[in-house]
C-alpha atoms as a PDB file:
ATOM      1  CA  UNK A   1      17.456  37.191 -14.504  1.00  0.00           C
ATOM      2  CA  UNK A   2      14.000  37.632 -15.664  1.00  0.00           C
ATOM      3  CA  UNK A   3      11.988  34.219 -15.304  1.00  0.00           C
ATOM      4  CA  UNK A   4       9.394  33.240 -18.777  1.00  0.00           C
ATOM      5  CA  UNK A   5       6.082  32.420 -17.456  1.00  0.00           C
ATOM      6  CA  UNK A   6       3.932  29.664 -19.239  1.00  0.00           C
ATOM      7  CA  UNK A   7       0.414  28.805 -18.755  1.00  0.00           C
ATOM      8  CA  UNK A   8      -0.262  24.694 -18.210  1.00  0.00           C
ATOM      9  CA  UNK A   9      -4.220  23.668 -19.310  1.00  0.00           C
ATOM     10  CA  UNK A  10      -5.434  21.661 -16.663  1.00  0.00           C
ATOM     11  CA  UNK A  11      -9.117  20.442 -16.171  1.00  0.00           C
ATOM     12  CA  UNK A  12     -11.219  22.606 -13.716  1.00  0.00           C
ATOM     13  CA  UNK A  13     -11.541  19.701 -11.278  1.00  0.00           C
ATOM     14  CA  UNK A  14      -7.536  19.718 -11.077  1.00  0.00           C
ATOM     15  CA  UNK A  15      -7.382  23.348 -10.400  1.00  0.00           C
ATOM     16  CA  UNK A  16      -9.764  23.091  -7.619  1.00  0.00           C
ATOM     17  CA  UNK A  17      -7.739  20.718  -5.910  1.00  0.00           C
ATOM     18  CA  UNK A  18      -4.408  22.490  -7.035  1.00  0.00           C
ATOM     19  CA  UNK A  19      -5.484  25.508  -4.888  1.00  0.00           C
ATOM     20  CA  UNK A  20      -6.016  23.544  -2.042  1.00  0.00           C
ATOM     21  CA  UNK A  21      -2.276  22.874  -1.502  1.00  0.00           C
ATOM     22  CA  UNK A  22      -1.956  26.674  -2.086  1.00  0.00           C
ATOM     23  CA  UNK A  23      -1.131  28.670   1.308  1.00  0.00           C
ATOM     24  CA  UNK A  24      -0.342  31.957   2.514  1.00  0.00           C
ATOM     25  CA  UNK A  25       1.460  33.722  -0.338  1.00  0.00           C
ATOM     26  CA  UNK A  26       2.403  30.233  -2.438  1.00  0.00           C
ATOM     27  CA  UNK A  27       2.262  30.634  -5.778  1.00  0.00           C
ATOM     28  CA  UNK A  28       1.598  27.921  -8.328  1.00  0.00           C
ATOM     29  CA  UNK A  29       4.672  27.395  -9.161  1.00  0.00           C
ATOM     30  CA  UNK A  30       5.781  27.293  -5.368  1.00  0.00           C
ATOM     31  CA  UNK A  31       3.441  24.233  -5.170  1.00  0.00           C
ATOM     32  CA  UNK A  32       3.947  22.349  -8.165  1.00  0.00           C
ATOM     33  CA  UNK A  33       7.921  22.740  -7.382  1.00  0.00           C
ATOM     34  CA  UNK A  34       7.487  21.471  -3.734  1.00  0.00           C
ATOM     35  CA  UNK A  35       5.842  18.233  -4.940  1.00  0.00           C
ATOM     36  CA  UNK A  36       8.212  17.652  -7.508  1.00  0.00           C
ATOM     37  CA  UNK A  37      10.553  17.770  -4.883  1.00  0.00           C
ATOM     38  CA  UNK A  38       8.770  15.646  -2.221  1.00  0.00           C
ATOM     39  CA  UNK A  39       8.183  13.061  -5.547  1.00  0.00           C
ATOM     40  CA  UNK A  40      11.061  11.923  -7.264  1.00  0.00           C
ATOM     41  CA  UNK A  41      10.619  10.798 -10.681  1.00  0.00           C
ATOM     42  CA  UNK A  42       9.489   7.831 -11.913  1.00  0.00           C
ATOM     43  CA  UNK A  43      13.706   6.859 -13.786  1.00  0.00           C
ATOM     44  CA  UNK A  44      15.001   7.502 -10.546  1.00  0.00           C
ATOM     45  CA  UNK A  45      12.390   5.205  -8.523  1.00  0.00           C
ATOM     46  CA  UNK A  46      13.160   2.212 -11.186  1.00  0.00           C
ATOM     47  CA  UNK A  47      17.220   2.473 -10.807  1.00  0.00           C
ATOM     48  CA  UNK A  48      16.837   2.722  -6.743  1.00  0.00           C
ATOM     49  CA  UNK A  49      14.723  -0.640  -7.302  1.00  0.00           C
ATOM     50  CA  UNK A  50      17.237  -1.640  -9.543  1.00  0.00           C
ATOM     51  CA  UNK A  51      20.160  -1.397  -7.041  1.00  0.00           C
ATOM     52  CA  UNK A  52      17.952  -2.726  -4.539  1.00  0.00           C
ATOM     53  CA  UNK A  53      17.676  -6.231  -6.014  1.00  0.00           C
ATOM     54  CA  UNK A  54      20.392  -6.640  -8.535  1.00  0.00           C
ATOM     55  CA  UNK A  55      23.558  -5.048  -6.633  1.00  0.00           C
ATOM     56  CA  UNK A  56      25.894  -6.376  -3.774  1.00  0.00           C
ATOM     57  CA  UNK A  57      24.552  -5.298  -0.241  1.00  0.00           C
ATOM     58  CA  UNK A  58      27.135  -3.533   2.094  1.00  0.00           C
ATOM     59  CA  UNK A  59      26.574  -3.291   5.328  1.00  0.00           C
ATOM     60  CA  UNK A  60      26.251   0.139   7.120  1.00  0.00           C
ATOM     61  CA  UNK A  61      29.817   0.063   9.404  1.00  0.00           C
ATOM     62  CA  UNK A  62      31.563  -0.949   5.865  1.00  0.00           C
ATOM     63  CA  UNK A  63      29.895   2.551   4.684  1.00  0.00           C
ATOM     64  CA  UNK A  64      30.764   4.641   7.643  1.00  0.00           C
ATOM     65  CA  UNK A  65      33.995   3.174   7.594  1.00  0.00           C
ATOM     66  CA  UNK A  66      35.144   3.445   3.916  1.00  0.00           C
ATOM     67  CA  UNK A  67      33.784   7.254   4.212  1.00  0.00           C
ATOM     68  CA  UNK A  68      35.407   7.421   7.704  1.00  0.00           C
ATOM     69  CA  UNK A  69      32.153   8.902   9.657  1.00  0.00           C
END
């Protein structure tokens, strides 16, 4: 499967530092991938918060026991 190739502007200053997190043979893409997946987006961050405060708290040997670990 052949893969489309874009370019994305960026401002010089952000390319500088962009390279910086480049390493041996990374590409661009490897980088900007392997943030994305070390930050998750910003949707997912508000419904975790959301659970956090407005749902019912089980406690961990209810979990490990209902999925029988």
């Amino acid at each position: 499967m052949a893969t489309t190739q874009t370019t994305v502007p960026v401002k010089g200053d952000t390319l500088r530092r962009l390279r910086g997190y480049k390493t041996g043979g990374a590409s661009f893409d490897d980088v900007l991938n392997e943030m994305m997946d070390e930050v998750p987006p910003a949707s997912f961050v508000k419904e975790h918060l959301r659970r956090l405060h407005e749902e019912e708290k089980v406690r961990w040997d209810a979990v490990r026991s209902r999925l029988k670990l």
